[in-house]
C-alpha atoms as a PDB file:
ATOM      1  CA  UNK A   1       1.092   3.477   2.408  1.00  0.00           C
ATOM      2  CA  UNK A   2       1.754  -0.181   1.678  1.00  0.00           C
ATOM      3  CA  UNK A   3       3.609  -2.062   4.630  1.00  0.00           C
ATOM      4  CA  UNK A   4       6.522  -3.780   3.602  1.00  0.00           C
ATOM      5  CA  UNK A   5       6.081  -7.255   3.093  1.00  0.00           C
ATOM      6  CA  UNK A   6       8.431 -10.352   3.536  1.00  0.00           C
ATOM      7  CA  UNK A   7      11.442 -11.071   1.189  1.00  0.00           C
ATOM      8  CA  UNK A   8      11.093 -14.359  -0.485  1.00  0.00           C
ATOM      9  CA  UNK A   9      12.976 -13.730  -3.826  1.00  0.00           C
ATOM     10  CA  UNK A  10      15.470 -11.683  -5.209  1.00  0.00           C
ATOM     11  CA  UNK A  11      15.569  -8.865  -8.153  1.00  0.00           C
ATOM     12  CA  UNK A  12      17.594  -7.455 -10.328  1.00  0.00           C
ATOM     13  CA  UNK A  13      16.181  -3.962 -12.328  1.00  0.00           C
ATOM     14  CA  UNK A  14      18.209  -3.334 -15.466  1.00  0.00           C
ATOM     15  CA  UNK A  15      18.263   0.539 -15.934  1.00  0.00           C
ATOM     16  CA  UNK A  16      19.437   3.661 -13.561  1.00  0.00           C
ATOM     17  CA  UNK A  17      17.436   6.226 -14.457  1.00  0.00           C
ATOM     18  CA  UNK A  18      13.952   7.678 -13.388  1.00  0.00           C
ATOM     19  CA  UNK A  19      11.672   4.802 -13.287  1.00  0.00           C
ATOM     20  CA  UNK A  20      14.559   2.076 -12.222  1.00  0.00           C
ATOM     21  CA  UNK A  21      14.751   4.525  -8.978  1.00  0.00           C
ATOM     22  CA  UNK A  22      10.335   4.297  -9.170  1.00  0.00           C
ATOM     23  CA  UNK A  23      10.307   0.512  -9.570  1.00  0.00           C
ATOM     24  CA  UNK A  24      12.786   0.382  -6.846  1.00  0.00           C
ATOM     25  CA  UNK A  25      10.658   1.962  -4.241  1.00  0.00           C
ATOM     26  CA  UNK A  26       8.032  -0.221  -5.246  1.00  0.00           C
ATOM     27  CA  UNK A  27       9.317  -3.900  -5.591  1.00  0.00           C
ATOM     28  CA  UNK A  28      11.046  -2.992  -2.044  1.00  0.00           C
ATOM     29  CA  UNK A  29       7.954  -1.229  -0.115  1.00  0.00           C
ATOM     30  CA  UNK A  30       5.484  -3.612  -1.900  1.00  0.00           C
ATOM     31  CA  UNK A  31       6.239  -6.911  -3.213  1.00  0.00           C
ATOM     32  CA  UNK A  32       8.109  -9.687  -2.065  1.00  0.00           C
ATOM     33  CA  UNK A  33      10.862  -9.573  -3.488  1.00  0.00           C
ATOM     34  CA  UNK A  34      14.517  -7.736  -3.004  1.00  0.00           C
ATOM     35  CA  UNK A  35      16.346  -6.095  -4.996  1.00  0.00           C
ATOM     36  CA  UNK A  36      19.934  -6.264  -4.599  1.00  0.00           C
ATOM     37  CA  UNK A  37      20.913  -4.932  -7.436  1.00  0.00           C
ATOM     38  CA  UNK A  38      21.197  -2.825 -10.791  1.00  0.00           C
ATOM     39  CA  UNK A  39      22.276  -3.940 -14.402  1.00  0.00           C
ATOM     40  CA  UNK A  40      22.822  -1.908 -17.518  1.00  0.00           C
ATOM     41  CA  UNK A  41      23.996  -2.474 -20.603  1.00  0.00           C
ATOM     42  CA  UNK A  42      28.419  -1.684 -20.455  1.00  0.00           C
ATOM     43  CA  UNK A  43      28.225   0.846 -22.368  1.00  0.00           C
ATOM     44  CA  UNK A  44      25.450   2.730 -20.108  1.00  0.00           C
ATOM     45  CA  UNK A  45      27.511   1.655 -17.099  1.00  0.00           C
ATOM     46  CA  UNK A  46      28.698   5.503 -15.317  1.00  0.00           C
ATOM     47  CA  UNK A  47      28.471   4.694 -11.675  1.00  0.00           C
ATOM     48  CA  UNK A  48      29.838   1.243  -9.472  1.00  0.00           C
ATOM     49  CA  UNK A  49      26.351   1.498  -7.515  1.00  0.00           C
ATOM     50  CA  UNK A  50      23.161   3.435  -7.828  1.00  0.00           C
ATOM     51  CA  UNK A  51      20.838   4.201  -4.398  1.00  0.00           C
ATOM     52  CA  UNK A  52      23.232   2.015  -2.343  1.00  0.00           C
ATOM     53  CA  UNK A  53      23.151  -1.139  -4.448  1.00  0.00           C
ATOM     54  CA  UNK A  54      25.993  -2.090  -6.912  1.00  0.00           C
ATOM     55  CA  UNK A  55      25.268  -1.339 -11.025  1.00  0.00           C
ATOM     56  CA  UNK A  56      26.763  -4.597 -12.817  1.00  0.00           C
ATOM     57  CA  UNK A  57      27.443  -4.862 -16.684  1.00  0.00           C
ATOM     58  CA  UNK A  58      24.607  -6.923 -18.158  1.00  0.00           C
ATOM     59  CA  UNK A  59      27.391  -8.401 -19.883  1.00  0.00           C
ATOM     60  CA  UNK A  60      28.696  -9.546 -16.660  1.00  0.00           C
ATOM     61  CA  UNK A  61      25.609 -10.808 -14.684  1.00  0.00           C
ATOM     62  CA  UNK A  62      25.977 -14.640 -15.242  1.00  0.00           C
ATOM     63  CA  UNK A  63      29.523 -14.136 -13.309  1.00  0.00           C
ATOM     64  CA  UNK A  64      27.593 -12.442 -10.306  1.00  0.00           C
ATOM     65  CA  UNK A  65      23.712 -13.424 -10.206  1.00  0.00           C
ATOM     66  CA  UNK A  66      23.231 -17.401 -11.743  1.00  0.00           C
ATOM     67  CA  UNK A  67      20.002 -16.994 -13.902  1.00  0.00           C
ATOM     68  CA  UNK A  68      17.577 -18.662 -11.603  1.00  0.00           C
ATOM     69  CA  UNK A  69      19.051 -17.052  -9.063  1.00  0.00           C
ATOM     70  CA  UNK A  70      17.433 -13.676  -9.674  1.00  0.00           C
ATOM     71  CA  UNK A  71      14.171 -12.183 -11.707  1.00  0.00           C
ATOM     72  CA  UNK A  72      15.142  -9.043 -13.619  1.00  0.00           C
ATOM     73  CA  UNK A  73      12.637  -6.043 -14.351  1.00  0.00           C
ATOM     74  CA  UNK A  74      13.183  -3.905 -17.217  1.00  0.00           C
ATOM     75  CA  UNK A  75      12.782  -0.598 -16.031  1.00  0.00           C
ATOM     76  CA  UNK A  76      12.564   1.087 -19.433  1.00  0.00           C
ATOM     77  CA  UNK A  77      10.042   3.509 -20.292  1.00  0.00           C
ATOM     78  CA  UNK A  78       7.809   4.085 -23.940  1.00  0.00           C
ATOM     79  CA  UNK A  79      11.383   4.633 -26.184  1.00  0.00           C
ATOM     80  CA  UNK A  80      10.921   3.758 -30.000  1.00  0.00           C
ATOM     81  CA  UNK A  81       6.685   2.714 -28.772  1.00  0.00           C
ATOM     82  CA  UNK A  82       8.246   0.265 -26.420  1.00  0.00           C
ATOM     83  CA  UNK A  83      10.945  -1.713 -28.454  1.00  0.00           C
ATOM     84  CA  UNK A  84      13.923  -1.015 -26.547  1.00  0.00           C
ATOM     85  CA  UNK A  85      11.902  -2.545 -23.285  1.00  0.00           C
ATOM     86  CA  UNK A  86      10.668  -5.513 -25.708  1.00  0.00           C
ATOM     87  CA  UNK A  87      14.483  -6.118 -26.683  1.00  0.00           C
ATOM     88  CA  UNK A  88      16.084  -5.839 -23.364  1.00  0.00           C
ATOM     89  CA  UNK A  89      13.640  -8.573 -22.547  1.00  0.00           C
ATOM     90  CA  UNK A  90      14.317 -10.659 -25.093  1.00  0.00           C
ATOM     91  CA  UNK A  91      18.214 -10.741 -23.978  1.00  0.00           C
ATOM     92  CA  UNK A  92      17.420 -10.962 -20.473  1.00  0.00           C
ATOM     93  CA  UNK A  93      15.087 -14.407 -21.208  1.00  0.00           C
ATOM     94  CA  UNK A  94      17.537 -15.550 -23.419  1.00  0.00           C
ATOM     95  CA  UNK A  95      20.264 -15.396 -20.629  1.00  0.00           C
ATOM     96  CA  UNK A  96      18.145 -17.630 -18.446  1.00  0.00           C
ATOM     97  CA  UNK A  97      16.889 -15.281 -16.496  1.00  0.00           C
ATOM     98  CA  UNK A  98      12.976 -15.197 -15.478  1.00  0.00           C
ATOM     99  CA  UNK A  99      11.581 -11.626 -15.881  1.00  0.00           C
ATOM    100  CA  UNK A 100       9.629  -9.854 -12.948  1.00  0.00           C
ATOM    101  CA  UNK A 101       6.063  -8.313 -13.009  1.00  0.00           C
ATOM    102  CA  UNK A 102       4.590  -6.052 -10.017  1.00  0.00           C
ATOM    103  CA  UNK A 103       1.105  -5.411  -9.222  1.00  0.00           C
ATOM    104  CA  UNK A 104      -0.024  -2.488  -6.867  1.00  0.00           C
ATOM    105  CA  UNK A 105      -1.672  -4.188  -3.635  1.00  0.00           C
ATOM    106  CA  UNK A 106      -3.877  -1.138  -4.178  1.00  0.00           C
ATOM    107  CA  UNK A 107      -4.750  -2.180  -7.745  1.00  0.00           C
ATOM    108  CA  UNK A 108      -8.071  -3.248  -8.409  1.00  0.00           C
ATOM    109  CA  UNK A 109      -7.366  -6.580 -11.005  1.00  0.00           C
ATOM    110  CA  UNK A 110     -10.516  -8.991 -11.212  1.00  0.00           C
ATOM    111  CA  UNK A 111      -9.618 -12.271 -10.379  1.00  0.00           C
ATOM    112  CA  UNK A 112     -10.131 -12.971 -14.349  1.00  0.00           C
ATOM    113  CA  UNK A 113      -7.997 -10.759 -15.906  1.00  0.00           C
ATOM    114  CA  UNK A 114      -5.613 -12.400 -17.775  1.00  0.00           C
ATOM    115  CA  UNK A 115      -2.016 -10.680 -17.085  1.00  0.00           C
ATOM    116  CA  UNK A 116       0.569 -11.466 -19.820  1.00  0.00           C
ATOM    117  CA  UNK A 117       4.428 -11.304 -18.320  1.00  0.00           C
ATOM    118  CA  UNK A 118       6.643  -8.483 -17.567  1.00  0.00           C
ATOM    119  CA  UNK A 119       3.505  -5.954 -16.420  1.00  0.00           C
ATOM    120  CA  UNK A 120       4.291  -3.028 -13.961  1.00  0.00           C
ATOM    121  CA  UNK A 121       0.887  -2.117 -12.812  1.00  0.00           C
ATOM    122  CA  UNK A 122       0.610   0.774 -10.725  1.00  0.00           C
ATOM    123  CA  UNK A 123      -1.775   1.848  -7.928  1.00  0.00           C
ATOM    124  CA  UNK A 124      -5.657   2.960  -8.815  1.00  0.00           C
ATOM    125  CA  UNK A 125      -5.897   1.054 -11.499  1.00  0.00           C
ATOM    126  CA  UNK A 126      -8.739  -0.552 -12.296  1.00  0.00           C
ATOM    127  CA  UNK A 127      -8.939  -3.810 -14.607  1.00  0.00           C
ATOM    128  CA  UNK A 128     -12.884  -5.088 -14.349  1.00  0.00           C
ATOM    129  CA  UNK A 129     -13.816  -8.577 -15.233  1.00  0.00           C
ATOM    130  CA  UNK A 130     -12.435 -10.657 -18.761  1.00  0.00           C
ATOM    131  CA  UNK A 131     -10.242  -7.709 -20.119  1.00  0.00           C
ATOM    132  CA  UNK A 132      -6.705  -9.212 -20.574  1.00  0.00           C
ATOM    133  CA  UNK A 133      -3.124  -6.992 -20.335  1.00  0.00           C
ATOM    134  CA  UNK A 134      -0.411  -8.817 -22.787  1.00  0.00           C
ATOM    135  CA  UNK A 135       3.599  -9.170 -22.161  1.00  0.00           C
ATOM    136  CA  UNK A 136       5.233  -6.231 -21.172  1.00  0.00           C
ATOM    137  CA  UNK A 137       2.670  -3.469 -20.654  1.00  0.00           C
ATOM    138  CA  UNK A 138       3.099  -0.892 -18.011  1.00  0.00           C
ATOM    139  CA  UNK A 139       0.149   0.653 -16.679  1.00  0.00           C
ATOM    140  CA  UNK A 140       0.838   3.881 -14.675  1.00  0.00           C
ATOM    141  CA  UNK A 141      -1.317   5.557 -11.872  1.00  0.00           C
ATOM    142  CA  UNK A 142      -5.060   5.618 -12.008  1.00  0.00           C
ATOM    143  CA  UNK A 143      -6.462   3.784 -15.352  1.00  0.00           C
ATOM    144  CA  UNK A 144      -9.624   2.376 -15.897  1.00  0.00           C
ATOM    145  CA  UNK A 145      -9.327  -0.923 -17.972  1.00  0.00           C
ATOM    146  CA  UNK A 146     -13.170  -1.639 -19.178  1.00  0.00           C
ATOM    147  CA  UNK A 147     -14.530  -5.422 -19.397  1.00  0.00           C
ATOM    148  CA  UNK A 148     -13.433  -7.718 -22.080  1.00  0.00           C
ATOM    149  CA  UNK A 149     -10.932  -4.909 -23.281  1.00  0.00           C
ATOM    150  CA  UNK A 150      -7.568  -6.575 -24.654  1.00  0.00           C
ATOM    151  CA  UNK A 151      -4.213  -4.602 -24.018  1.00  0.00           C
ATOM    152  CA  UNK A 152      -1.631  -6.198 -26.429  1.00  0.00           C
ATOM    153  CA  UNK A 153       1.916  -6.516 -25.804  1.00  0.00           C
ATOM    154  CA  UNK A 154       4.581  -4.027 -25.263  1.00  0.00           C
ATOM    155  CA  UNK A 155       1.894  -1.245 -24.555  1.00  0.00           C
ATOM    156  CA  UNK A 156       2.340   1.988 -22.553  1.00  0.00           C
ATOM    157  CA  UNK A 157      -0.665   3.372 -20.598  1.00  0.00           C
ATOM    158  CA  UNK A 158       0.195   6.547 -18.910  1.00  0.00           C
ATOM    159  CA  UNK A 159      -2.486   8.005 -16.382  1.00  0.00           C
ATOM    160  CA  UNK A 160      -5.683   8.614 -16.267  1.00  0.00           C
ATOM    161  CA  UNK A 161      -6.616   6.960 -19.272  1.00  0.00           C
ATOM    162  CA  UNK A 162     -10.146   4.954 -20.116  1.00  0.00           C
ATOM    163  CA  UNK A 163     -10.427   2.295 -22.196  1.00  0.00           C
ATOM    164  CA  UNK A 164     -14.101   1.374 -22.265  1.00  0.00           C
ATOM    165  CA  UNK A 165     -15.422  -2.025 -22.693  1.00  0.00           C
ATOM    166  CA  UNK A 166     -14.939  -4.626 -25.536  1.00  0.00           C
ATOM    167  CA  UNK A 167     -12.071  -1.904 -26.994  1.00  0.00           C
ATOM    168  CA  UNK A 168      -8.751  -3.621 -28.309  1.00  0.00           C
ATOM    169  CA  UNK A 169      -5.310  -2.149 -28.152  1.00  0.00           C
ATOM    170  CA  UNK A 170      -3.131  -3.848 -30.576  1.00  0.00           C
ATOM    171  CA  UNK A 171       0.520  -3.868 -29.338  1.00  0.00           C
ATOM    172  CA  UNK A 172       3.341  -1.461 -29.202  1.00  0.00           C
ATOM    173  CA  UNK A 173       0.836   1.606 -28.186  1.00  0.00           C
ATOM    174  CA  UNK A 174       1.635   4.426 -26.280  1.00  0.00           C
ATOM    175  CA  UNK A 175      -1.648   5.855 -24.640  1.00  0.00           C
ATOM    176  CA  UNK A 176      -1.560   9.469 -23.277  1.00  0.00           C
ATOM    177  CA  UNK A 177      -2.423  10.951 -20.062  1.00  0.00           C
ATOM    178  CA  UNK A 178      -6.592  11.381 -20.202  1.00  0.00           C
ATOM    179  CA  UNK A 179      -7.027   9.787 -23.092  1.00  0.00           C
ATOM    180  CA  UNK A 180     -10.302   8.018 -23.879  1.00  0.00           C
ATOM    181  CA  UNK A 181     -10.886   5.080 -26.059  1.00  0.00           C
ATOM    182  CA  UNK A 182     -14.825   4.551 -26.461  1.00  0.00           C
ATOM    183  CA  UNK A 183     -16.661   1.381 -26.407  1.00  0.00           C
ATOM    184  CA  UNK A 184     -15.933  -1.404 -29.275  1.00  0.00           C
ATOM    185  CA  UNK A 185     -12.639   0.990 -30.117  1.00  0.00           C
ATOM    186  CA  UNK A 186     -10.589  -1.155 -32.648  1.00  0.00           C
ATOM    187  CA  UNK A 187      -7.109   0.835 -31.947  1.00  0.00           C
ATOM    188  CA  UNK A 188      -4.133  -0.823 -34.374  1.00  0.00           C
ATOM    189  CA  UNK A 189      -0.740  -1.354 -33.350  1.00  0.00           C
ATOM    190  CA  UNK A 190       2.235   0.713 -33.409  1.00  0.00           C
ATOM    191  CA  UNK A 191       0.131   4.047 -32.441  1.00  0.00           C
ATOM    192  CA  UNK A 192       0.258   6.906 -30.804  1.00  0.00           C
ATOM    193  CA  UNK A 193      -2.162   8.597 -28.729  1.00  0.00           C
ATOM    194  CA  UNK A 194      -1.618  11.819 -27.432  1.00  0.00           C
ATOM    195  CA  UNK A 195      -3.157  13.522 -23.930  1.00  0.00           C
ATOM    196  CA  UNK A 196      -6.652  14.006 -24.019  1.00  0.00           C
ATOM    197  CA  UNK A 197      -7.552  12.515 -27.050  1.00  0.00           C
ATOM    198  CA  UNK A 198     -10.788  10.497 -27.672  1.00  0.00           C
ATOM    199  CA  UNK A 199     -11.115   7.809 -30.042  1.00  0.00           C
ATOM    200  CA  UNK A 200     -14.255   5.682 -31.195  1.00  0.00           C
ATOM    201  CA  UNK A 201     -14.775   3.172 -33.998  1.00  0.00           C
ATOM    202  CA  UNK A 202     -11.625   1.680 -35.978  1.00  0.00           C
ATOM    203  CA  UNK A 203      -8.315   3.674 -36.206  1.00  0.00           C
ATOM    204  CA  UNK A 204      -5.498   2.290 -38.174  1.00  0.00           C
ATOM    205  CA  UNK A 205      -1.878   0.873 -37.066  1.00  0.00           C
ATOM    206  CA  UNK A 206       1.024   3.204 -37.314  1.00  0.00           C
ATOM    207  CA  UNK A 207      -1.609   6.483 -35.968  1.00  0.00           C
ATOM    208  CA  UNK A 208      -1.109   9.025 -34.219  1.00  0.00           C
ATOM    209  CA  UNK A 209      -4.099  10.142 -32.798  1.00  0.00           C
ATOM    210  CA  UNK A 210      -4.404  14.510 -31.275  1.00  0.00           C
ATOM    211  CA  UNK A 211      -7.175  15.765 -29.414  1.00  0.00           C
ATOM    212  CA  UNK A 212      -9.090  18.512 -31.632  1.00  0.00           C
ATOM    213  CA  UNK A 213      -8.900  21.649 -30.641  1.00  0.00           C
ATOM    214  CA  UNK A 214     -12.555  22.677 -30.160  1.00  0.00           C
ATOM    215  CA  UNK A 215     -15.341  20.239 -29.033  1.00  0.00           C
ATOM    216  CA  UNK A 216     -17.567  19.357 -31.656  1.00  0.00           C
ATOM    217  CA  UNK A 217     -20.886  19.896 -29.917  1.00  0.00           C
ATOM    218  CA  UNK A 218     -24.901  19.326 -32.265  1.00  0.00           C
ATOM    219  CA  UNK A 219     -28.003  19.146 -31.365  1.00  0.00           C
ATOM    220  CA  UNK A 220     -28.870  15.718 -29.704  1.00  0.00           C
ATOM    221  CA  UNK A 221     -31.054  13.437 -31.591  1.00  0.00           C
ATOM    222  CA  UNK A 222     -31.884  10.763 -28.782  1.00  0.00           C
ATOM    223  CA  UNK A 223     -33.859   8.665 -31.052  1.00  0.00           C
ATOM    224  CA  UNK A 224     -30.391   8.443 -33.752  1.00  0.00           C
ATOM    225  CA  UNK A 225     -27.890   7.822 -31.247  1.00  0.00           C
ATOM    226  CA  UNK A 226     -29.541   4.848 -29.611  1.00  0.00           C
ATOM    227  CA  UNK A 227     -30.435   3.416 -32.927  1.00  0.00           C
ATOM    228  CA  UNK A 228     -26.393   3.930 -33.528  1.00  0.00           C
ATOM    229  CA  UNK A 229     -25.631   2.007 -30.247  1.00  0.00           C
ATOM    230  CA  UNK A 230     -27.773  -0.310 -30.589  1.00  0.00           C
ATOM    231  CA  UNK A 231     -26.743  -1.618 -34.222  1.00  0.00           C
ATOM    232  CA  UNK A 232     -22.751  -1.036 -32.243  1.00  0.00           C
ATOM    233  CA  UNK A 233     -23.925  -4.141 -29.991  1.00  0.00           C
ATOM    234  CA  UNK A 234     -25.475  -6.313 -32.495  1.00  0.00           C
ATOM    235  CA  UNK A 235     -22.164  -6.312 -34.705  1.00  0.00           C
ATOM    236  CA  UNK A 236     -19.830  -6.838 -31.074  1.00  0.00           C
ATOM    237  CA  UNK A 237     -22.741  -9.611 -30.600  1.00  0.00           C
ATOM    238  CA  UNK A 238     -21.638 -10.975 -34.611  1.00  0.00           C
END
């Protein structure tokens, strides 16, 4: 269990439901900051506080919290592929305010990965050398992020999932529980990829990409499916 590190800055997560009460544990138990509050939208707002803290109208904010007072963390999940999280952000920068990221201390994130703004990264997950994660992607438990991948922006990676090396993610993706995306994967924006599917070569934007039903299973031909892989690495090498 992560020991609870020292306070130096202050938080604010805008949302009350399931994964506001998740990032909560996890800013407090295992970052440094504190969060000392809640903030929804006023016509969300139910309850005066939520797990001991008070709830304040995001309309309000300024009046309590100064913007650069306070980082705020959207604690939205994967609604309309991730555009209500990308628009709460949007208000919440244009307010002033700075928004948060948190990274797992039991993460594994190569010191080269380049990490866009606004991440939630989960525990067990692995990010090896020159990938890059854009703005607002939230990786849950256990993913394996291959070298020189690219994550774009506003992406969703549940758990469990592998993205192999040189694959791309283009943004607003949603990425199901054990899905696999194979090496070189060109995967277009605004997809959808449902648990335990596995994609390879170039699929479209605005997919949505199911598992078949019944493995596909030939005869190997070793000499034909090194030949394929090979002429796979000259064009990445193009």
């Amino acid at each position: 269990m992560a020991q609870t590190r020292t306070k130096t800055r202050k938080l604010i997560i805008f949302g009350i439901e399931d994964f506001a009460d998740i990032a909560y544990e996890y800013f407090t138990h295992d970052s440094d900051y504190e969060v000392v509050a809640f903030t929804v939208d006023s016509a969300y707002l139910t309850a005066d506080s939520h797990l001991g803290l008070p709830v304040i109208a995001f309309e309000d904010l300024a009046q309590r919290h100064l913007p650069g007072s306070v980082d705020v963390y959207a604690a939205i999940v994967y609604g309309c592929l991730n555009r209500v999280r990308e628009d709460i952000c949007h208000r919440v920068k244009a307010a002033g305010y700075r928004l948060a990221s948190y990274i797992s201390t039991r993460a594994f994130v190569w010191h080269n990965v380049k990490l866009g703004e606004h991440c939630f990264i989960f525990e067990d997950n692995t990010v090896q050398p020159y990938a890059s994660i854009g703005d607002n992607v939230i990786m849950w438990s256990g993913n394996h992020i291959g070298h020189h991948s690219r994550i774009g922006n506003h992406c969703f990676i549940s758990s469990h999932v592998v993205v192999s090396g040189w694959a791309d993610v283009g943004t607003h993706c949603f990425l199901g529980v054990n899905a696999t995306l194979a090496n070189n994967t060109r995967l277009g924006g605004f997809s959808w990829v449902s648990h335990g599917a596995c994609l390879a070569g170039e699929i479209p934007s605005n997919s949505i990409v199911r598992p078949t039903v019944a493995a596909d299973v030939k005869p190997l031909n070793e000499a034909a499916l090194f030949r394929s892989l090979a002429r796979a690495s000259r064009v990445r090498a193009t």
